[in-house]
C-alpha atoms as a PDB file:
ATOM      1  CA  UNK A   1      -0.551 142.899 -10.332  1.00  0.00           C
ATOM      2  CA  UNK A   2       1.375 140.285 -11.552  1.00  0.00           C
ATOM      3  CA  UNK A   3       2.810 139.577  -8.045  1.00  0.00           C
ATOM      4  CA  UNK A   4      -1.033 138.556  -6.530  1.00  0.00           C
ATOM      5  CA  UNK A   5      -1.205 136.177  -9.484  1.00  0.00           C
ATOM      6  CA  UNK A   6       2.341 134.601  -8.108  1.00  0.00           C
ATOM      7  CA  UNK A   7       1.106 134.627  -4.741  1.00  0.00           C
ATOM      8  CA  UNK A   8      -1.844 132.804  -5.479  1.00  0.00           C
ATOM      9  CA  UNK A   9      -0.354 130.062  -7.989  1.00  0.00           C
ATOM     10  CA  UNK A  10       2.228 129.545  -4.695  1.00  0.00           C
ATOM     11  CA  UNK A  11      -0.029 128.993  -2.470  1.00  0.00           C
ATOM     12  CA  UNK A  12      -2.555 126.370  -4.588  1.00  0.00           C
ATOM     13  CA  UNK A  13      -3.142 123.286  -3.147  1.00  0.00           C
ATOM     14  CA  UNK A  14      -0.892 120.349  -4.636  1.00  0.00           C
ATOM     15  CA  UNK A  15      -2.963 117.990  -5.853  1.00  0.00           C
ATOM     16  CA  UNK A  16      -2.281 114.402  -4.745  1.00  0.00           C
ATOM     17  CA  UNK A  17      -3.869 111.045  -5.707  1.00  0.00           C
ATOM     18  CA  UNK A  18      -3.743 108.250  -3.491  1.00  0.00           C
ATOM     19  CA  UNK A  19      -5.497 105.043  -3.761  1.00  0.00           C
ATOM     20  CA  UNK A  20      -6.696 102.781  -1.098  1.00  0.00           C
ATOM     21  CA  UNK A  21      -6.269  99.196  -1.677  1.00  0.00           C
ATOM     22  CA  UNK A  22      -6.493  95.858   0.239  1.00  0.00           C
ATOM     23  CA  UNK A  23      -8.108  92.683   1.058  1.00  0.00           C
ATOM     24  CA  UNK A  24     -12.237  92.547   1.626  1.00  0.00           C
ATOM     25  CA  UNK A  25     -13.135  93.764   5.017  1.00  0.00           C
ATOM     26  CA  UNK A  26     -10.099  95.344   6.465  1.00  0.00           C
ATOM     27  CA  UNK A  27     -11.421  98.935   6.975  1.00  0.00           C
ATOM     28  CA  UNK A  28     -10.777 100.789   3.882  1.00  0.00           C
ATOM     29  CA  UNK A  29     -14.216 102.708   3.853  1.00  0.00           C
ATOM     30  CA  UNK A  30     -13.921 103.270   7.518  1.00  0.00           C
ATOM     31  CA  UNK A  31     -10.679 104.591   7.349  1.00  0.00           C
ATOM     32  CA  UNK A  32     -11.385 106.482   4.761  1.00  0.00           C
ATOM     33  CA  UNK A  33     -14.899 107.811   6.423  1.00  0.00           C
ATOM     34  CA  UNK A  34     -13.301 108.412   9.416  1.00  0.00           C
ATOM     35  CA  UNK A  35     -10.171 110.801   7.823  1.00  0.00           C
ATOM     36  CA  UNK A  36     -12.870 112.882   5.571  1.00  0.00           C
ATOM     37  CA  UNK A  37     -16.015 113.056   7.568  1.00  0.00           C
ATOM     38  CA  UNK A  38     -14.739 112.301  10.896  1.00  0.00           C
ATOM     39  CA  UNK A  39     -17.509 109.482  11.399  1.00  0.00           C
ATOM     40  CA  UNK A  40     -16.938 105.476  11.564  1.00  0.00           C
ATOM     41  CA  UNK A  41     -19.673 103.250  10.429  1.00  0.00           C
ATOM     42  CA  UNK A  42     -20.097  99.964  12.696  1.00  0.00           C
ATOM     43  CA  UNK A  43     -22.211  98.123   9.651  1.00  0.00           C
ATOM     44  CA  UNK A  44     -20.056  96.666   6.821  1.00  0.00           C
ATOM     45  CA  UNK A  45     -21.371  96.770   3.441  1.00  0.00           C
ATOM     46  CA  UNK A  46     -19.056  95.539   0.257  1.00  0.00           C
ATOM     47  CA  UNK A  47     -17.647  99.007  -1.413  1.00  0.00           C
ATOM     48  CA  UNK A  48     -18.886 100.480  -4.568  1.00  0.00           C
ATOM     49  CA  UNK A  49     -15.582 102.194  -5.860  1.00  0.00           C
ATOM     50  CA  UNK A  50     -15.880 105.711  -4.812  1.00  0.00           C
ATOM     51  CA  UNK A  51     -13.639 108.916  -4.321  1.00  0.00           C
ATOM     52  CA  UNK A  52     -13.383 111.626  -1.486  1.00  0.00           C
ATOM     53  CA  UNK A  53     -11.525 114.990  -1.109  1.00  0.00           C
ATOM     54  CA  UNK A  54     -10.009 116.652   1.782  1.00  0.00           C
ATOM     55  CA  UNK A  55      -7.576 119.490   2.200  1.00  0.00           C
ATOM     56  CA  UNK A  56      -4.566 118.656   4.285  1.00  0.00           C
ATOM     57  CA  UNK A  57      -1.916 121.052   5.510  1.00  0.00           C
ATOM     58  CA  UNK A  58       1.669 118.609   5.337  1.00  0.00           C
ATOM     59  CA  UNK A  59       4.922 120.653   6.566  1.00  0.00           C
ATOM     60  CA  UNK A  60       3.589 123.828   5.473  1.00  0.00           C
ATOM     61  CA  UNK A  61       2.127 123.153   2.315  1.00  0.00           C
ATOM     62  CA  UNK A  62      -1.766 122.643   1.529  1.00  0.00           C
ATOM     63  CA  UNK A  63      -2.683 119.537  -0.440  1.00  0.00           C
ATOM     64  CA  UNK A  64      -5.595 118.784  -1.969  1.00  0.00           C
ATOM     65  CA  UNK A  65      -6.127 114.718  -1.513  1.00  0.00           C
ATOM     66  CA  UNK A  66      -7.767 112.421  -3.674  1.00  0.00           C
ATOM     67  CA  UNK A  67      -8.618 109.232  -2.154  1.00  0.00           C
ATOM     68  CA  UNK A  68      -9.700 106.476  -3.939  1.00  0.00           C
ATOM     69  CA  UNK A  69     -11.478 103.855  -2.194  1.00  0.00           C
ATOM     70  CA  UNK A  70     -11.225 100.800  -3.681  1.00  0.00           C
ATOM     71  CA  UNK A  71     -13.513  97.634  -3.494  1.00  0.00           C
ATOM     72  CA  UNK A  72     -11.656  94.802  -1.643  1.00  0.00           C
ATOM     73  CA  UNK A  73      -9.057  92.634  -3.671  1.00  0.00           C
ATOM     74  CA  UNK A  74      -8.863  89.317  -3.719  1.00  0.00           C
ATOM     75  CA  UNK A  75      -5.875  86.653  -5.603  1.00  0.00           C
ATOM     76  CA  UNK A  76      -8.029  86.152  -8.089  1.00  0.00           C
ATOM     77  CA  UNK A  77      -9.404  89.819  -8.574  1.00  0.00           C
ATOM     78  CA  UNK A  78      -7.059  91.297 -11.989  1.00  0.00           C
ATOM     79  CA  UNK A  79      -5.935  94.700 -11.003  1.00  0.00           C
ATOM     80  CA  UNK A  80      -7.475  96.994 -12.479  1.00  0.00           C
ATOM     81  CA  UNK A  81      -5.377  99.222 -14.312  1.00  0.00           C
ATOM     82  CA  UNK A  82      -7.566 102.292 -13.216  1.00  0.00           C
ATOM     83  CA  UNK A  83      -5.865 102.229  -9.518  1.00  0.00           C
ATOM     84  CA  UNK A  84      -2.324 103.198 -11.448  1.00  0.00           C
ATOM     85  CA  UNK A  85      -3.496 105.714 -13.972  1.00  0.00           C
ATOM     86  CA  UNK A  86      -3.217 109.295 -12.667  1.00  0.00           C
ATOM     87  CA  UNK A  87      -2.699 107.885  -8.961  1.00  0.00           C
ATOM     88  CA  UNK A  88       0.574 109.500  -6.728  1.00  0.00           C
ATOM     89  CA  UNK A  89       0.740 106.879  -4.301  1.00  0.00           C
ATOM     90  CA  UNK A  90      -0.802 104.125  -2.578  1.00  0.00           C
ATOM     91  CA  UNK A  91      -2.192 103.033   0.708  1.00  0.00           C
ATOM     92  CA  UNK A  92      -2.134  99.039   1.109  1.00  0.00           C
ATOM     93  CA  UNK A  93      -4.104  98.409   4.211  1.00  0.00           C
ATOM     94  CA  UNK A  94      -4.332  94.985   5.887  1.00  0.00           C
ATOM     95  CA  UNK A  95      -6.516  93.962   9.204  1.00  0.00           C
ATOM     96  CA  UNK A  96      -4.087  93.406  12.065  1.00  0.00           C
ATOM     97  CA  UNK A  97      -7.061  90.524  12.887  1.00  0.00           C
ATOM     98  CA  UNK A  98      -6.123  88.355   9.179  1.00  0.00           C
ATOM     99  CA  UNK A  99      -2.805  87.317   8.496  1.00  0.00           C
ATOM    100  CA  UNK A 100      -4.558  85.769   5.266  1.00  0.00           C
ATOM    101  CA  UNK A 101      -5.007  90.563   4.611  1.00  0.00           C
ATOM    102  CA  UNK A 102      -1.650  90.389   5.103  1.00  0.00           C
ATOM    103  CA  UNK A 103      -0.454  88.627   2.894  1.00  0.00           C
ATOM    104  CA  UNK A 104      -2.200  89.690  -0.087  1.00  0.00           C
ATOM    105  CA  UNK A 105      -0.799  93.260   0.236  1.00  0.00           C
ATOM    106  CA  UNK A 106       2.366  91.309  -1.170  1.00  0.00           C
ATOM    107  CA  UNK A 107       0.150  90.272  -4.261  1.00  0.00           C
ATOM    108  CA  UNK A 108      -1.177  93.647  -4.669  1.00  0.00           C
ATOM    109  CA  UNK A 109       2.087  95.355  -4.700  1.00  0.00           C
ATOM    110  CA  UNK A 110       3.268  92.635  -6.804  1.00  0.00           C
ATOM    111  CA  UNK A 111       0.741  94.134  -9.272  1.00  0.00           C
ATOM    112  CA  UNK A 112       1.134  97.325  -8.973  1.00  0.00           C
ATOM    113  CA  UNK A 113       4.589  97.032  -9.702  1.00  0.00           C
ATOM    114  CA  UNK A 114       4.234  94.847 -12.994  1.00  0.00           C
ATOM    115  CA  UNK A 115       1.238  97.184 -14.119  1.00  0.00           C
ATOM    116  CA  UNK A 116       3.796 100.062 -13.432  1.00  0.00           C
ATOM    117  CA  UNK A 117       7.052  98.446 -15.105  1.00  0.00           C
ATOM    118  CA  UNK A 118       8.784  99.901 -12.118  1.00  0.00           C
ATOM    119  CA  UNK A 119      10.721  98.221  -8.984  1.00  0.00           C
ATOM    120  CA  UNK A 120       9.291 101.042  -6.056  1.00  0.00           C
ATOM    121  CA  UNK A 121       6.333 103.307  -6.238  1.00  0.00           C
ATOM    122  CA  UNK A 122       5.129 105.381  -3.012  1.00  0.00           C
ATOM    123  CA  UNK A 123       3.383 102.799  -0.678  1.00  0.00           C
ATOM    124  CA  UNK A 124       2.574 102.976   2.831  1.00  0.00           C
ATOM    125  CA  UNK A 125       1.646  99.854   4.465  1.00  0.00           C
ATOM    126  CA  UNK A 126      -1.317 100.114   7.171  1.00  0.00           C
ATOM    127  CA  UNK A 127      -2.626  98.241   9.613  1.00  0.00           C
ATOM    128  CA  UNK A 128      -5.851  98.543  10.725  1.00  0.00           C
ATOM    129  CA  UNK A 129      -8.513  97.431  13.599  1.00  0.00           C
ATOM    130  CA  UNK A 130      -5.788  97.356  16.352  1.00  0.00           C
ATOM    131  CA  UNK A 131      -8.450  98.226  18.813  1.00  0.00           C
ATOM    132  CA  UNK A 132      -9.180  94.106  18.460  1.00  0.00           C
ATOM    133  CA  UNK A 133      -6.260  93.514  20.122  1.00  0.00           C
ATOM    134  CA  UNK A 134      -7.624  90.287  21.572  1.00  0.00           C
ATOM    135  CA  UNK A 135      -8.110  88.698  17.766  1.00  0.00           C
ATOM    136  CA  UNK A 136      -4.362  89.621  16.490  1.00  0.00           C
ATOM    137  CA  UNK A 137      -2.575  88.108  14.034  1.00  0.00           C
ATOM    138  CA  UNK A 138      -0.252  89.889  12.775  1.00  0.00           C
ATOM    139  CA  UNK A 139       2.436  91.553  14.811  1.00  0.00           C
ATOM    140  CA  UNK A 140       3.323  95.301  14.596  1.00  0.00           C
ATOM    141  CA  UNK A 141       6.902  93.627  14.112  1.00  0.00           C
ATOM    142  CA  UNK A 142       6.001  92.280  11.008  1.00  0.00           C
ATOM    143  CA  UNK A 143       4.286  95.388   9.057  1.00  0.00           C
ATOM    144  CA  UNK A 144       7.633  97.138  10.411  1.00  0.00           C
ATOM    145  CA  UNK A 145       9.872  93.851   8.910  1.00  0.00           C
ATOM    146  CA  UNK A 146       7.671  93.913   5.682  1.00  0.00           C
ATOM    147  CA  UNK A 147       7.684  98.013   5.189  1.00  0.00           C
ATOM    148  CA  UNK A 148      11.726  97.885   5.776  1.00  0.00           C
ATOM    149  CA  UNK A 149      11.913  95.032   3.165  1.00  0.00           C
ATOM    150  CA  UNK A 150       9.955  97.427   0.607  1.00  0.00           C
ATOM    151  CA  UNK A 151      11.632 100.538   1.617  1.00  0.00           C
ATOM    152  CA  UNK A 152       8.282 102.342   2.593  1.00  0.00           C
ATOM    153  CA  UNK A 153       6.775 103.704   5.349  1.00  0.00           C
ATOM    154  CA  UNK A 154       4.318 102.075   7.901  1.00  0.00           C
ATOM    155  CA  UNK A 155       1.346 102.502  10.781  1.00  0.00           C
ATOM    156  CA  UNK A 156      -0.975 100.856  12.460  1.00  0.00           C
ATOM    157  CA  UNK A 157      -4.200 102.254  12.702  1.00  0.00           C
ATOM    158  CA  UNK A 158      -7.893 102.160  13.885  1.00  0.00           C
ATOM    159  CA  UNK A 159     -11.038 103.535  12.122  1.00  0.00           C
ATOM    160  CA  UNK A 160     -12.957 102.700  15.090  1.00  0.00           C
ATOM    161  CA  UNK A 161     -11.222 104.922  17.398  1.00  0.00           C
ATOM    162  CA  UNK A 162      -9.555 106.793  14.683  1.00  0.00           C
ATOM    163  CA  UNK A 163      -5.991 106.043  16.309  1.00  0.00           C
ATOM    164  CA  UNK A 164      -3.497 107.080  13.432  1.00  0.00           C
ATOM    165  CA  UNK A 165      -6.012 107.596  10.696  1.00  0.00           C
ATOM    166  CA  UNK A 166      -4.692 111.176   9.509  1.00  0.00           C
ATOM    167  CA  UNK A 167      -1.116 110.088  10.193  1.00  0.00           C
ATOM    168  CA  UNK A 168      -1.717 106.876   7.678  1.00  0.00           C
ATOM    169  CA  UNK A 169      -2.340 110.002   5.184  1.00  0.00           C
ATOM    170  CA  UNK A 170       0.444 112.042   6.386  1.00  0.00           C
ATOM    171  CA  UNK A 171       2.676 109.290   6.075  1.00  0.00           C
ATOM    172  CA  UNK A 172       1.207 108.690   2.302  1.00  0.00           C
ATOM    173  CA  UNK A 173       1.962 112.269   1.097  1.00  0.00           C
ATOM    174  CA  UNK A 174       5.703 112.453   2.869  1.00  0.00           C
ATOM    175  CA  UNK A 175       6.062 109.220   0.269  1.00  0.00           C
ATOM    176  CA  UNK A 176       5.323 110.859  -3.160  1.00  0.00           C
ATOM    177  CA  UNK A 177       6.825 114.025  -1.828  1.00  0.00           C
ATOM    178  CA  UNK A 178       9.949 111.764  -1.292  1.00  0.00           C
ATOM    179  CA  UNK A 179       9.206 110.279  -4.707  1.00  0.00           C
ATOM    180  CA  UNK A 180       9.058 113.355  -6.443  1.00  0.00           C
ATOM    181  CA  UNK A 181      11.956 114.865  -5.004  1.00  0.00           C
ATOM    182  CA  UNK A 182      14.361 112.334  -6.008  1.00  0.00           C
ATOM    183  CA  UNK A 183      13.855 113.390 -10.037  1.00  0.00           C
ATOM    184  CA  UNK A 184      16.435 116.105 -10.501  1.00  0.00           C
ATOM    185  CA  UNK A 185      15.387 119.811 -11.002  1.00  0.00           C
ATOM    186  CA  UNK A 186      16.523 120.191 -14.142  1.00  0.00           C
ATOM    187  CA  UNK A 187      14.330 117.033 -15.276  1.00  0.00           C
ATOM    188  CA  UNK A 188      11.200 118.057 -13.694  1.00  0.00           C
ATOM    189  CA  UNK A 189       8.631 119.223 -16.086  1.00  0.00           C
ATOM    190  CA  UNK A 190      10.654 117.845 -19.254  1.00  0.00           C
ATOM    191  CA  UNK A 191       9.156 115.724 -21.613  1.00  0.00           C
ATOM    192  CA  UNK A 192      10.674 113.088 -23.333  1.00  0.00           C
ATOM    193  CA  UNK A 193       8.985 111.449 -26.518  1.00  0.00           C
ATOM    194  CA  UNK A 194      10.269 107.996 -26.929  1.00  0.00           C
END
Protein backbone atom coordinates (compact mmCIF):
# COMPACT_ATOMS: atom_id res chain seq x y z
CA UNK A 1 0.00 0.00 0.00
CA UNK A 2 2.67 2.08 0.77
CA UNK A 3 4.02 1.83 -2.83
CA UNK A 4 0.54 3.71 -4.42
CA UNK A 5 1.25 6.43 -1.86
CA UNK A 6 5.00 6.68 -3.53
CA UNK A 7 3.60 6.54 -6.83
CA UNK A 8 1.35 9.24 -6.33
CA UNK A 9 3.72 11.75 -4.30
CA UNK A 10 6.13 11.01 -7.68
CA UNK A 11 3.99 11.88 -9.92
CA UNK A 12 2.46 15.40 -8.18
CA UNK A 13 2.69 18.28 -10.07
CA UNK A 14 5.78 20.61 -9.10
CA UNK A 15 4.55 23.62 -8.22
CA UNK A 16 6.16 26.66 -9.88
CA UNK A 17 5.67 30.43 -9.42
CA UNK A 18 6.45 32.73 -12.04
CA UNK A 19 5.71 36.31 -12.23
CA UNK A 20 5.05 38.42 -15.19
CA UNK A 21 6.52 41.77 -15.18
CA UNK A 22 7.14 44.72 -17.58
CA UNK A 23 6.45 48.08 -18.85
CA UNK A 24 2.51 49.34 -19.35
CA UNK A 25 1.09 47.97 -22.50
CA UNK A 26 3.45 45.38 -23.74
CA UNK A 27 1.12 42.30 -23.67
CA UNK A 28 1.40 40.79 -20.34
CA UNK A 29 -2.44 39.99 -19.95
CA UNK A 30 -2.55 38.85 -23.49
CA UNK A 31 0.18 36.68 -23.18
CA UNK A 32 -0.87 35.47 -20.32
CA UNK A 33 -4.71 35.00 -21.69
CA UNK A 34 -3.55 33.54 -24.58
CA UNK A 35 -1.14 30.59 -22.70
CA UNK A 36 -4.17 29.73 -20.10
CA UNK A 37 -7.36 30.21 -21.99
CA UNK A 38 -6.13 30.08 -25.42
CA UNK A 39 -8.00 33.48 -26.30
CA UNK A 40 -6.32 37.08 -27.09
CA UNK A 41 -8.22 40.14 -26.26
CA UNK A 42 -7.83 43.05 -29.00
CA UNK A 43 -9.13 45.85 -26.23
CA UNK A 44 -6.47 46.99 -23.70
CA UNK A 45 -7.55 47.76 -20.32
CA UNK A 46 -4.78 48.70 -17.41
CA UNK A 47 -4.32 45.24 -15.25
CA UNK A 48 -5.73 44.66 -11.88
CA UNK A 49 -2.98 42.26 -10.41
CA UNK A 50 -4.34 38.87 -10.89
CA UNK A 51 -3.15 35.11 -10.93
CA UNK A 52 -3.86 32.07 -13.32
CA UNK A 53 -3.07 28.29 -13.20
CA UNK A 54 -2.28 25.87 -15.83
CA UNK A 55 -0.80 22.41 -15.86
CA UNK A 56 2.19 22.02 -18.10
CA UNK A 57 3.96 18.81 -18.99
CA UNK A 58 8.10 20.09 -19.27
CA UNK A 59 10.54 17.03 -20.23
CA UNK A 60 8.43 14.58 -18.63
CA UNK A 61 7.42 16.09 -15.59
CA UNK A 62 3.90 17.82 -14.82
CA UNK A 63 4.03 21.31 -13.33
CA UNK A 64 1.56 23.09 -11.88
CA UNK A 65 2.19 27.03 -12.95
CA UNK A 66 1.42 29.99 -11.14
CA UNK A 67 1.42 33.04 -13.12
CA UNK A 68 1.29 36.21 -11.76
CA UNK A 69 0.24 38.96 -13.85
CA UNK A 70 1.45 41.99 -12.86
CA UNK A 71 0.16 45.63 -13.49
CA UNK A 72 2.63 47.50 -15.79
CA UNK A 73 5.86 49.07 -14.17
CA UNK A 74 7.00 52.16 -14.64
CA UNK A 75 10.74 54.07 -13.24
CA UNK A 76 8.98 55.53 -10.82
CA UNK A 77 6.65 52.53 -9.75
CA UNK A 78 8.68 50.93 -6.19
CA UNK A 79 8.72 47.25 -6.67
CA UNK A 80 6.68 45.74 -4.82
CA UNK A 81 8.16 43.28 -2.71
CA UNK A 82 5.12 40.86 -3.28
CA UNK A 83 6.53 39.90 -6.97
CA UNK A 84 9.76 38.22 -4.99
CA UNK A 85 8.08 36.54 -2.08
CA UNK A 86 7.23 32.89 -2.82
CA UNK A 87 7.90 33.54 -6.71
CA UNK A 88 10.42 30.74 -8.73
CA UNK A 89 11.18 32.82 -11.54
CA UNK A 90 10.39 35.63 -13.63
CA UNK A 91 9.16 36.61 -17.02
CA UNK A 92 10.34 40.31 -18.03
CA UNK A 93 8.44 41.04 -21.16
CA UNK A 94 9.10 44.11 -23.34
CA UNK A 95 7.09 45.25 -26.73
CA UNK A 96 9.39 44.65 -29.69
CA UNK A 97 7.33 48.13 -30.89
CA UNK A 98 9.08 50.44 -27.58
CA UNK A 99 12.59 50.54 -27.13
CA UNK A 100 11.56 52.98 -24.14
CA UNK A 101 9.80 48.67 -22.75
CA UNK A 102 13.03 47.78 -23.32
CA UNK A 103 14.82 49.41 -21.44
CA UNK A 104 13.03 49.34 -18.29
CA UNK A 105 13.33 45.51 -18.09
CA UNK A 106 17.00 46.62 -17.06
CA UNK A 107 15.38 48.69 -14.13
CA UNK A 108 13.17 45.95 -13.18
CA UNK A 109 15.80 43.38 -12.94
CA UNK A 110 17.84 45.91 -11.31
CA UNK A 111 15.15 45.58 -8.59
CA UNK A 112 14.59 42.41 -8.40
CA UNK A 113 18.02 41.77 -7.79
CA UNK A 114 18.52 44.41 -4.87
CA UNK A 115 15.06 43.24 -3.34
CA UNK A 116 16.63 39.67 -3.63
CA UNK A 117 20.32 40.48 -2.28
CA UNK A 118 21.37 38.17 -5.04
CA UNK A 119 23.50 38.75 -8.44
CA UNK A 120 21.14 36.09 -10.87
CA UNK A 121 17.67 34.84 -10.28
CA UNK A 122 15.72 32.77 -13.12
CA UNK A 123 14.65 35.39 -15.79
CA UNK A 124 13.60 34.96 -19.22
CA UNK A 125 13.51 37.96 -21.30
CA UNK A 126 10.43 38.19 -23.87
CA UNK A 127 9.56 40.00 -26.55
CA UNK A 128 6.32 40.50 -27.54
CA UNK A 129 3.91 41.93 -30.50
CA UNK A 130 6.37 40.81 -33.28
CA UNK A 131 3.42 40.42 -35.53
CA UNK A 132 3.92 44.58 -35.80
CA UNK A 133 6.78 44.05 -37.59
CA UNK A 134 6.31 47.29 -39.49
CA UNK A 135 6.54 49.48 -35.97
CA UNK A 136 9.94 47.69 -34.64
CA UNK A 137 12.23 48.94 -32.48
CA UNK A 138 14.02 46.76 -31.01
CA UNK A 139 15.99 44.10 -32.81
CA UNK A 140 15.77 40.33 -32.04
CA UNK A 141 19.71 40.93 -31.89
CA UNK A 142 19.43 42.91 -29.01
CA UNK A 143 17.02 40.75 -26.57
CA UNK A 144 19.63 37.93 -27.70
CA UNK A 145 22.81 40.59 -26.77
CA UNK A 146 20.89 41.64 -23.53
CA UNK A 147 19.76 37.82 -22.41
CA UNK A 148 23.62 36.68 -23.09
CA UNK A 149 24.79 39.69 -20.95
CA UNK A 150 22.39 38.36 -18.02
CA UNK A 151 23.04 34.79 -18.57
CA UNK A 152 19.26 33.93 -19.19
CA UNK A 153 17.25 32.69 -21.67
CA UNK A 154 15.21 34.59 -24.40
CA UNK A 155 12.06 34.64 -27.12
CA UNK A 156 10.21 36.64 -28.99
CA UNK A 157 6.71 36.23 -28.95
CA UNK A 158 3.13 37.23 -30.06
CA UNK A 159 -0.16 37.11 -28.05
CA UNK A 160 -1.94 38.04 -31.08
CA UNK A 161 -1.06 35.10 -33.05
CA UNK A 162 0.16 33.23 -30.11
CA UNK A 163 3.68 32.66 -31.90
CA UNK A 164 5.95 31.36 -28.94
CA UNK A 165 3.57 32.00 -26.11
CA UNK A 166 3.88 28.39 -24.41
CA UNK A 167 7.57 28.28 -25.32
CA UNK A 168 8.08 31.85 -23.32
CA UNK A 169 6.74 29.43 -20.37
CA UNK A 170 8.74 26.51 -21.29
CA UNK A 171 11.68 28.50 -21.45
CA UNK A 172 10.69 30.04 -17.79
CA UNK A 173 10.46 26.60 -16.06
CA UNK A 174 13.87 25.08 -17.85
CA UNK A 175 15.31 28.40 -15.79
CA UNK A 176 14.35 27.56 -12.14
CA UNK A 177 14.79 23.93 -12.99
CA UNK A 178 18.39 25.08 -13.93
CA UNK A 179 18.32 27.19 -10.77
CA UNK A 180 17.41 24.57 -8.58
CA UNK A 181 19.66 22.09 -9.82
CA UNK A 182 22.75 23.92 -9.27
CA UNK A 183 22.21 23.64 -5.12
CA UNK A 184 23.93 20.38 -4.29
CA UNK A 185 21.90 17.26 -3.20
CA UNK A 186 23.07 17.01 -0.06
CA UNK A 187 21.95 20.80 0.61
CA UNK A 188 18.57 20.52 -0.73
CA UNK A 189 15.93 20.51 1.86
CA UNK A 190 18.46 21.67 4.74
CA UNK A 191 17.78 24.45 6.77
CA UNK A 192 20.10 26.74 8.03
CA UNK A 193 19.16 29.24 10.96
CA UNK A 194 21.40 32.19 10.81
Amino acid sequence: MSTTGTNTAARAPKLRRIALLGARAVGKSSMVLQFVENVFVESYFPTIERSFTKQLTYHGQQYEVEIFDTAGQDEFSIFNGKHALDVHGYVLVYSVTSRQSFEMIGVIRDKILNYTGTDWVPIVIVGNKTDLQGQRQVSREDGEDLAARWKCLSCETSAKTNMNIGRAFELMIAEIEKSTDQVPEEKKGECIIL
